[in-house]
Protein backbone atom coordinates (compact mmCIF):
# COMPACT_ATOMS: atom_id res chain seq x y z
CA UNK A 1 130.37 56.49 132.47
CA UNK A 2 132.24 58.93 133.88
CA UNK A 3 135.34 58.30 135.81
CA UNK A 4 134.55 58.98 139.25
CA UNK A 5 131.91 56.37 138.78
CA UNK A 6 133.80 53.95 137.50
CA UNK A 7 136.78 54.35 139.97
CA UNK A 8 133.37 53.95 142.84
CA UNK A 9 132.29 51.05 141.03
CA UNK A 10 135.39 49.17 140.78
CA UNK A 11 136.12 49.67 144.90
CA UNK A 12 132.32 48.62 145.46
CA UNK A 13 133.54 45.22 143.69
CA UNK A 14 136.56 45.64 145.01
CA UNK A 15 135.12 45.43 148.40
CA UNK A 16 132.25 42.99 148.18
CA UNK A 17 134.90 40.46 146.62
CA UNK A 18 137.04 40.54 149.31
CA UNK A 19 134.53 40.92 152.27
CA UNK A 20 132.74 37.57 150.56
CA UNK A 21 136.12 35.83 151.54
CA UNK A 22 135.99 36.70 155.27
CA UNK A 23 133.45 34.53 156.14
CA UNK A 24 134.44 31.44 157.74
CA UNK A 25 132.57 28.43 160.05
CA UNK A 26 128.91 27.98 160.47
CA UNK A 27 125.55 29.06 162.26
CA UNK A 28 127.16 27.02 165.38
CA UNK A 29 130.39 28.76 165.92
CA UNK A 30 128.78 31.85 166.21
CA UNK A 31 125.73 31.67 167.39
CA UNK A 32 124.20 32.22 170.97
CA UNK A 33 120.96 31.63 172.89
CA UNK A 34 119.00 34.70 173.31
CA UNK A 35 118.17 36.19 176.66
CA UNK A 36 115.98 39.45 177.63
CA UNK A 37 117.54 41.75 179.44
CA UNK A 38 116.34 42.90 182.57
CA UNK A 39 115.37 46.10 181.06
CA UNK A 40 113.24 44.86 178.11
CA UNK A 41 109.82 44.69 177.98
CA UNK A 42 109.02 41.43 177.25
CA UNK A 43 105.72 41.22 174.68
CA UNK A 44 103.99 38.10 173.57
CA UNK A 45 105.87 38.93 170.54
CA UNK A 46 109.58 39.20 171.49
CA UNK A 47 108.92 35.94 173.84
CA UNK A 48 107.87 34.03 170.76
CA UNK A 49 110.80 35.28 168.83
CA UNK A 50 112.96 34.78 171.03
CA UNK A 51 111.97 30.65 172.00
CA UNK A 52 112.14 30.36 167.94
CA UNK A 53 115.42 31.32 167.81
CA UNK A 54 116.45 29.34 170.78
CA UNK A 55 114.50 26.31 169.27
CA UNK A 56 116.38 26.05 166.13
CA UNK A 57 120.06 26.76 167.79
CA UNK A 58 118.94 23.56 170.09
CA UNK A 59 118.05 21.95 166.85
CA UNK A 60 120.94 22.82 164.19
CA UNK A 61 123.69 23.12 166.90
CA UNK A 62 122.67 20.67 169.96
CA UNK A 63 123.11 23.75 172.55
CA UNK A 64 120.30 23.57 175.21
CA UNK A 65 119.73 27.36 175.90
């Protein structure tokens, strides 16, 4: 292996190591219900989406969206 790589490999590592230690609370803290904008096109698709999402935030979290 030549250097270069292994200098990029050990940053990768590096990198992922300490960016695995940033994370912090739950789904709950950051969460939020999801709204359309007035702009979007709301399809049959995106609607369902969208109540699933909102259904399991009401469900893990309480929140009524």
């Amino acid at each position: 292996m030549s250097k270069m790589k292994w200098v990029a490999s050990i940053l990768l590592l590096s990198t992922l190591a300490l960016a695995g230690g940033c994370v912090t609370g739950n789904y709950c803290d950051v969460a939020r219900t999801v709204r359309p904008s007035v702009e979007d096109r709301l399809t049959e698709g995106t609607a369902t989406q969208i109540l699933a999402e909102n259904t399991k935030l009401e469900r893990l979290c309480g929140v009524r969206p």
